[in-house]
Protein backbone atom coordinates (compact mmCIF):
# COMPACT_ATOMS: atom_id res chain seq x y z
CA UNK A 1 1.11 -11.24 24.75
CA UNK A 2 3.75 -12.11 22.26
CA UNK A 3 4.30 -12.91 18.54
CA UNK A 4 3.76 -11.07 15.41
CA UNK A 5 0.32 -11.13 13.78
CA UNK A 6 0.08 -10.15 9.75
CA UNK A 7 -3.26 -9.53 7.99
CA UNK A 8 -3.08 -11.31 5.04
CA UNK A 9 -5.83 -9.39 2.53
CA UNK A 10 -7.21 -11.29 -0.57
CA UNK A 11 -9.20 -10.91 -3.27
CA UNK A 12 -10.91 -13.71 -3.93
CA UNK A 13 -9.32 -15.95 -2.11
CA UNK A 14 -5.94 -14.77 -4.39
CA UNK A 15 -3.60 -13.33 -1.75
CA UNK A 16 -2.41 -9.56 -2.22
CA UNK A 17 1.24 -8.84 -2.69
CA UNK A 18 1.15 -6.84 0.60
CA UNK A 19 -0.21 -9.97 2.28
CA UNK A 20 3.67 -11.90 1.69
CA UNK A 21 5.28 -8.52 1.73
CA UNK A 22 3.98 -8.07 5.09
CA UNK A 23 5.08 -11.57 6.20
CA UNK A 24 8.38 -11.37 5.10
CA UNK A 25 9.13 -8.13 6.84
CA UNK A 26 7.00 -9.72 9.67
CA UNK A 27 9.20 -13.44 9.36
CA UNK A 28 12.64 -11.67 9.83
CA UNK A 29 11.49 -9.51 12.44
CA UNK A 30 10.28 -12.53 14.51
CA UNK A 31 13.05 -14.15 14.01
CA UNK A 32 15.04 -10.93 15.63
CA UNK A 33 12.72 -11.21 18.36
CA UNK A 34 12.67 -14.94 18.87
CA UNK A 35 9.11 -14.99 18.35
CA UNK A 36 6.40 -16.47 15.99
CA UNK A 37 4.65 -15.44 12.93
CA UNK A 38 1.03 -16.08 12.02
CA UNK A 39 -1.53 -14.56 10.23
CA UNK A 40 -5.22 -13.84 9.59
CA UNK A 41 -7.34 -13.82 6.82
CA UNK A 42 -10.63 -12.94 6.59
CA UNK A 43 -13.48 -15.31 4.47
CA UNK A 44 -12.27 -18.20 1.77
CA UNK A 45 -9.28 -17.94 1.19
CA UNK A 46 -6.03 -20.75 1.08
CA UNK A 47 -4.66 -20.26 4.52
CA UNK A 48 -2.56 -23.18 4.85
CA UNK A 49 -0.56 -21.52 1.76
CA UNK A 50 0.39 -18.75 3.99
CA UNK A 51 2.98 -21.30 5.56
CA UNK A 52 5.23 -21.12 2.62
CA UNK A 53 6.12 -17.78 3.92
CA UNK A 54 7.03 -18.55 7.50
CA UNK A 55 3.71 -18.26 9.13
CA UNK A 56 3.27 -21.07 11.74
CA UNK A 57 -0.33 -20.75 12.37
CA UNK A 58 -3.11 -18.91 10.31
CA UNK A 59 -6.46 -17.34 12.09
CA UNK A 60 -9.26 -18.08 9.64
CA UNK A 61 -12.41 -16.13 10.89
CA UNK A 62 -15.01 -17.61 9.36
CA UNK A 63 -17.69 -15.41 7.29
CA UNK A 64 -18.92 -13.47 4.16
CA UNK A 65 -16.35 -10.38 3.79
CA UNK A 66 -17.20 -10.15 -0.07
CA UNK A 67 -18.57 -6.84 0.71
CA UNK A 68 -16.74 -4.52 3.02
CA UNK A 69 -17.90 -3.51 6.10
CA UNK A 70 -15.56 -1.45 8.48
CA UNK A 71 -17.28 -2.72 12.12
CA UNK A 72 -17.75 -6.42 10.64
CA UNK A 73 -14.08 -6.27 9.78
CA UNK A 74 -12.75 -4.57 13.07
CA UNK A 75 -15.39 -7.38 14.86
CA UNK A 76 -13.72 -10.16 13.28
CA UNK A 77 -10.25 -9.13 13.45
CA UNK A 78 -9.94 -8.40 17.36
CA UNK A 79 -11.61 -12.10 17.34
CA UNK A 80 -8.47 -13.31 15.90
CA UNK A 81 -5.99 -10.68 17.77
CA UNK A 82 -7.65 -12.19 21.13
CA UNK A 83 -7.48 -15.62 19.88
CA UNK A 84 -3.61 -15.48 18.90
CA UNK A 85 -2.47 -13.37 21.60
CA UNK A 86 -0.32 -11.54 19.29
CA UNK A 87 1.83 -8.67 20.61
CA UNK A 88 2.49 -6.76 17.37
CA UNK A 89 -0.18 -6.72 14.48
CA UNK A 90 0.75 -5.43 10.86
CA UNK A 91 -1.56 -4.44 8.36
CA UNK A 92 -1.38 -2.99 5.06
CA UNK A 93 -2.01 1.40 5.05
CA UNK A 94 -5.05 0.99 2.21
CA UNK A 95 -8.16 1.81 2.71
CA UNK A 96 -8.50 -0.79 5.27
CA UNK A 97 -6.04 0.57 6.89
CA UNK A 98 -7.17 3.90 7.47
CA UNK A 99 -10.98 2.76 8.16
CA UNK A 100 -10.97 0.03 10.39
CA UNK A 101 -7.48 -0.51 11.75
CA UNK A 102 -7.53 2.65 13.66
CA UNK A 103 -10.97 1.68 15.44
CA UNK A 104 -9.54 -1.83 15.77
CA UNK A 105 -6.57 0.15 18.10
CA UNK A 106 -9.38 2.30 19.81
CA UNK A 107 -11.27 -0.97 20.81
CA UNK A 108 -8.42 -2.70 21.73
CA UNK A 109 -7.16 0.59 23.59
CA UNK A 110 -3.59 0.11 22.29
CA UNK A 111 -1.68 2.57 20.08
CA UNK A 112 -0.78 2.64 16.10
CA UNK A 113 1.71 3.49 13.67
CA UNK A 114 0.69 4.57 10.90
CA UNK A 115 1.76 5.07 7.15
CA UNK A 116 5.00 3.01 8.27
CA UNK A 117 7.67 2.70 5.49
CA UNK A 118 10.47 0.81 7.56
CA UNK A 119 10.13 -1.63 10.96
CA UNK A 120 12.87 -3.09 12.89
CA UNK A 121 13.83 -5.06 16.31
CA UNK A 122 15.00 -3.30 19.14
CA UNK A 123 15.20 -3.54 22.61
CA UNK A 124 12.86 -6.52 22.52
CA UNK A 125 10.05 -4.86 20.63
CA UNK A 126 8.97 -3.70 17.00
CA UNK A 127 9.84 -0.46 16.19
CA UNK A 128 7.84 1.60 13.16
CA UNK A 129 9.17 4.48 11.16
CA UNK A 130 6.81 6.77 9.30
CA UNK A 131 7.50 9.78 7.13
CA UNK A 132 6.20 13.42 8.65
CA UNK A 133 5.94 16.72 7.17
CA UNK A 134 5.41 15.08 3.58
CA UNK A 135 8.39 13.06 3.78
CA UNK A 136 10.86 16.33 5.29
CA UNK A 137 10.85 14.04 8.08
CA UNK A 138 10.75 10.96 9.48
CA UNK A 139 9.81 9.72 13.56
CA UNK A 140 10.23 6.31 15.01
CA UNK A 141 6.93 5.32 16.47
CA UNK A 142 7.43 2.83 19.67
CA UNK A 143 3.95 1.62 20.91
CA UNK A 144 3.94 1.08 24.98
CA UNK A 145 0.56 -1.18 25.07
CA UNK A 146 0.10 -4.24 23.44
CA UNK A 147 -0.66 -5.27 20.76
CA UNK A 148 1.25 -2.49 18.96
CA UNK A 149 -0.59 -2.35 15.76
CA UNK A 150 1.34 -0.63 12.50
CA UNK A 151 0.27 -0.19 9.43
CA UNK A 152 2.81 -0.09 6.44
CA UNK A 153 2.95 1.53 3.34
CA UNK A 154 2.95 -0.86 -0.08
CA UNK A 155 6.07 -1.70 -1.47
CA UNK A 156 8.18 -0.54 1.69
CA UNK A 157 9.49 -4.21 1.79
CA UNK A 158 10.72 -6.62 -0.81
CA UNK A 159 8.94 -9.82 -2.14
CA UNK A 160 9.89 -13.55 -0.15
CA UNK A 161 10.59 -16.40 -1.94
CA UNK A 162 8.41 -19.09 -0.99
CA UNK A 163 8.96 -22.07 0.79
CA UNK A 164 8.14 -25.34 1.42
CA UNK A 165 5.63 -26.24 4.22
CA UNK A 166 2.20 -25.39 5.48
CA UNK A 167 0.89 -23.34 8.11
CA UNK A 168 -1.71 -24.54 10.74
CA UNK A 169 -5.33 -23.39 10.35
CA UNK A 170 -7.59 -22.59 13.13
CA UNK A 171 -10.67 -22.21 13.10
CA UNK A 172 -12.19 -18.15 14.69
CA UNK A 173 -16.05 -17.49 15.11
CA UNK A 174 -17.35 -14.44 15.73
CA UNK A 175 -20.50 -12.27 17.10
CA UNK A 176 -21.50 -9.88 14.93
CA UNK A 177 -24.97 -8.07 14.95
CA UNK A 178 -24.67 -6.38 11.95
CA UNK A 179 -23.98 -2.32 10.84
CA UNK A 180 -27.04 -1.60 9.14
CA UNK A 181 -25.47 -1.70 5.87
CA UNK A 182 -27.28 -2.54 2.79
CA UNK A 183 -25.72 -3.80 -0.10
CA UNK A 184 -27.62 -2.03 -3.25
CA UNK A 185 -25.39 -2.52 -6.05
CA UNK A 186 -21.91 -3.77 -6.70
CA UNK A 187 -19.80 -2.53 -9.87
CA UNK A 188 -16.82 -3.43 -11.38
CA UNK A 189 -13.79 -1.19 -11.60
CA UNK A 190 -13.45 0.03 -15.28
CA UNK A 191 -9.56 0.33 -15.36
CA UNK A 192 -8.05 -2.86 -14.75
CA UNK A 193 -4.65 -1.15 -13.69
CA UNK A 194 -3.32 -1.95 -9.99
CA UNK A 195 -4.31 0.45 -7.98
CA UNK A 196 -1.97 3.80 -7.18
CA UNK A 197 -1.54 2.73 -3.69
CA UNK A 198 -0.03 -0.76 -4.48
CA UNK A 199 1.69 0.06 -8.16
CA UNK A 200 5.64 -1.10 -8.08
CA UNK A 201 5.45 1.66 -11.30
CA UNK A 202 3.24 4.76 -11.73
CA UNK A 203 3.53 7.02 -14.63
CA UNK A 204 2.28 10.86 -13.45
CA UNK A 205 1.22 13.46 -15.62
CA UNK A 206 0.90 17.42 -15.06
CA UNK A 207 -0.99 20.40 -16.46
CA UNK A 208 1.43 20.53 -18.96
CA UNK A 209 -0.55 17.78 -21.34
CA UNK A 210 -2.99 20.72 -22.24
CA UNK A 211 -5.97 18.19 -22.72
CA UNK A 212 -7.75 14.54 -21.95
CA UNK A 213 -6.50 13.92 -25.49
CA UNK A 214 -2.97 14.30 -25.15
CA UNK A 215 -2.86 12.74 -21.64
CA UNK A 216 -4.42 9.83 -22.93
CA UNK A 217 -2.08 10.08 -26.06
CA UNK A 218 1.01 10.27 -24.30
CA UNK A 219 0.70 9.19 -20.16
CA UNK A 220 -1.40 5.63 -20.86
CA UNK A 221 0.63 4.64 -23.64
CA UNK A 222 3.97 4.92 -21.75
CA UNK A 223 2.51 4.18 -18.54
CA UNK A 224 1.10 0.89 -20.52
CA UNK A 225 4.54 0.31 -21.93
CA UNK A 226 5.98 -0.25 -18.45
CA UNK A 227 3.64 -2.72 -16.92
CA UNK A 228 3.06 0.73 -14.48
CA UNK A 229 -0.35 2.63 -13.27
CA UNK A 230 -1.22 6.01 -14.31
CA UNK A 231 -1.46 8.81 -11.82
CA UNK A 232 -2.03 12.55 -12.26
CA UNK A 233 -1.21 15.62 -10.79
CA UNK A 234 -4.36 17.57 -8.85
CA UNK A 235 -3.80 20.24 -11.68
CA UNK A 236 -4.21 17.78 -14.40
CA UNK A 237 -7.43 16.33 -12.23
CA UNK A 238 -8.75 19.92 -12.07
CA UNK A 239 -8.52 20.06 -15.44
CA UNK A 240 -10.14 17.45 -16.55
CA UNK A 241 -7.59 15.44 -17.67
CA UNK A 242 -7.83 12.72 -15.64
CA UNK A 243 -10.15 11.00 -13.23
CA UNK A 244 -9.75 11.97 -9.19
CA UNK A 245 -8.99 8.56 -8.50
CA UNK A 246 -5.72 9.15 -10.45
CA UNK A 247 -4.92 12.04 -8.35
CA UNK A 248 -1.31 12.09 -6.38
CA UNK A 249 -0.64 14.15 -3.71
CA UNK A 250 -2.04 15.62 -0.31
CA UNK A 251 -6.06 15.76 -1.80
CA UNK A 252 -5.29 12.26 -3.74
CA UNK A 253 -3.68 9.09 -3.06
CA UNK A 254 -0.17 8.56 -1.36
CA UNK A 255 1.75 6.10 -3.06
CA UNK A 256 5.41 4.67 -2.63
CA UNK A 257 5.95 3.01 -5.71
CA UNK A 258 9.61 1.73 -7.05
CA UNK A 259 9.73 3.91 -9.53
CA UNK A 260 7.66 7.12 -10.02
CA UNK A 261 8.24 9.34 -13.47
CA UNK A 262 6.71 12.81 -12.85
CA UNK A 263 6.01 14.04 -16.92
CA UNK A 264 5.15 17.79 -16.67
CA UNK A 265 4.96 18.33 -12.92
CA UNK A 266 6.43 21.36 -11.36
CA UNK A 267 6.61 19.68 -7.99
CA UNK A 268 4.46 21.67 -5.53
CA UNK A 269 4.26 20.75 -1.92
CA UNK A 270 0.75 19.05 -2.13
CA UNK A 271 2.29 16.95 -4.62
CA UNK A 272 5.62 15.81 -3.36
CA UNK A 273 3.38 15.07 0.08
CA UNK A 274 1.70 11.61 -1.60
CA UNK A 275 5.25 10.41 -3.82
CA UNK A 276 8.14 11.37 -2.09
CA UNK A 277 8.66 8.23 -0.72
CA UNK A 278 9.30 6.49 -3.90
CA UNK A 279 12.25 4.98 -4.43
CA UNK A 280 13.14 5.88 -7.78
CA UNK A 281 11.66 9.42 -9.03
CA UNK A 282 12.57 10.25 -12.72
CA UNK A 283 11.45 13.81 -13.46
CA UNK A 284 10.63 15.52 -17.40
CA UNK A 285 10.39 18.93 -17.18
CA UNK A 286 11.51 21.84 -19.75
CA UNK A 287 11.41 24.46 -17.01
CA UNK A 288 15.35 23.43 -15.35
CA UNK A 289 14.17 25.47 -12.70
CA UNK A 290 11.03 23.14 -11.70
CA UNK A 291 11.31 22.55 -7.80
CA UNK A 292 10.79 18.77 -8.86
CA UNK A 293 14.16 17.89 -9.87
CA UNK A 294 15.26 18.74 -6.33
CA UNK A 295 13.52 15.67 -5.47
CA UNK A 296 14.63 13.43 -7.87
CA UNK A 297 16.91 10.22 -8.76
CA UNK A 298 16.55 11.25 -12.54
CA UNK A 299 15.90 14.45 -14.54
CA UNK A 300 15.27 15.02 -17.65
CA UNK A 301 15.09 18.80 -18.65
CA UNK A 302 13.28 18.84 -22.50
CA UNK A 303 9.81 18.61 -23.60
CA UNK A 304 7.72 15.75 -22.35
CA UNK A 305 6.39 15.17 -25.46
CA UNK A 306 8.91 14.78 -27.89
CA UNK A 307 10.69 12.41 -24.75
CA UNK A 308 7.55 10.46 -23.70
CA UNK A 309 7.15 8.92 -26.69
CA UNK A 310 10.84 7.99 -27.39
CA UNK A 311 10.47 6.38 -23.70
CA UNK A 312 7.53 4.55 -24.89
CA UNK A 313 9.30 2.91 -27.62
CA UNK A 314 11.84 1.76 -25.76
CA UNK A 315 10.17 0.31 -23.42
CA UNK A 316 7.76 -1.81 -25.37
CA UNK A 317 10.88 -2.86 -27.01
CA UNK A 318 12.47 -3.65 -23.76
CA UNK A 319 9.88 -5.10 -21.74
């Protein structure tokens, strides 16, 4: 087995930012390797565009995946990992990442890195390194059996520029019995934000906004301001502040965005455990003393609400 296989995820046939993100990380490493690079993608979706980013072939499995279903999804995407012979598969660490990619190694009896924020070439093979400990750590994860699958954290790698050229498209069918599954409803997301897991920018608030009100008064607005998404602190959550699908940290979402502004967050363990990857981490605190601004690029000791808005400003000036 040999080559590198990316998952290229869509939404509506409009590829996902971790679908080039993936191939370029997945291009150069190839390259190191003097292997290929192809892709799948699941349902209707442009394949042949995938080409532009140094995938030779693309495995189209054919099929509705409008609606997820984990065993449809792990069905369809050993179908194209047989039919590729790929010896490393990447995939992105969302949700379909921690649902069906690890029973897609179990199936394939393989092994998996997970939560991967850096890969490289060595000795022949792809090598994975993921954080540990809430980022005190870090391990590099070598997988003996093949394919090694890995799974990578948004926004670890840079954008490619796209090129010229188009990828070949074949063709995969697959069995599939069904789960059981019955689709009852379907719903629309009300906040049209990108989500915390993919957001280049997220804008964080803590306890320290005292209500909704003022969270929505002060966090959305700046958060707005810089194109970014809006997280909270499990505090704030527990609080009512903000929605638990805002929540950062151990209980909530992990995210590695570029830049990550922490607004009235003391810094607790639980938190640090889903940001402390980010690049950039700007901190405003009044307390000097918060165990935050050990973990920061940027720190900003004052009140968050006389500087939030002054940030806010700025911004929509800027931007």
């Amino acid at each position: 087995m040999s080559g590198i296989l990316v998952f290229a995820a869509h939404e509506g046939g409009t590829f996902q930012k971790t679908a080039t993100e993936l191939l370029g990380k997945g291009k150069e490493l190839a390259d190191a390797l003097g292997t290929t690079l192809s892709a799948v993608v699941l349902g209707d979706a442009p394949a042949a565009d995938l080409g532009q980013y140094g995938a030779s072939t693309v495995y189209q499995v054919q099929g509705d995946f409008s609606s997820y279903d984990t065993l449809q999804v792990v069905a369809a995407l050993k179908a194209a990992i047989d039919a590729s012979d790929a010896g490393t598969f990447l995939a992105p660490s969302n949700y379909l990442g921690k649902d069906a990619i690890p029973r897609l190694t179990a199936r394939l009896r393989t092994g998996q890195g997970s939560e991967c924020t850096d890969l490289r070439a060595e000795d022949g093979k792809v090598v994975g390194r993921r954080p540990l400990y809430a980022g005190k750590a870090f391990a590099d994860v070598h997988i003996a059996r093949s394919p090694a699958i890995f799974t990578v954290r948004p926004n670890s790698f840079g954008q490619p520029a796209a090129g010229a050229g188009a990828a070949e498209v074949q063709s995969v069918a697959f069995e599939f019995a069904g789960s059981g599954l019955t689709l009852t409803e379907r719903r629309k997301p009300e906040n049209t934000a990108v989500d915390l897991t993919e957001a280049e920018r997220i804008v964080s608030g803590g306890r320290s906004l005292k209500s909704k009100e003022q969270f929505d008064d002060v966090i959305r607005p700046l958060a707005t301001a810089l194109n970014a998404t809006a997280g909270a602190s499990r505090a704030a959550v527990d609080a009512g502040y903000a929605p638990h699908g805002d929540q950062v940290g151990q209980t909530g979402k992990t995210v590695n965005p570029v830049l990550y502004i922490a607004c009235g967050i003391s810094g607790a363990i639980q938190h640090l455990a889903g940001m402390r990857t980010s690049k950039v981490i700007v901190a405003i605190n009044k307390d000097a003393e918060a165990p935050i601004f050990e973990h920061t690029t940027y720190g900003i000791v004052d009140d968050l609400f006389d500087v939030c808005p002054i940030l806010t400003k700025e911004f929509e000036a800027a931007l």
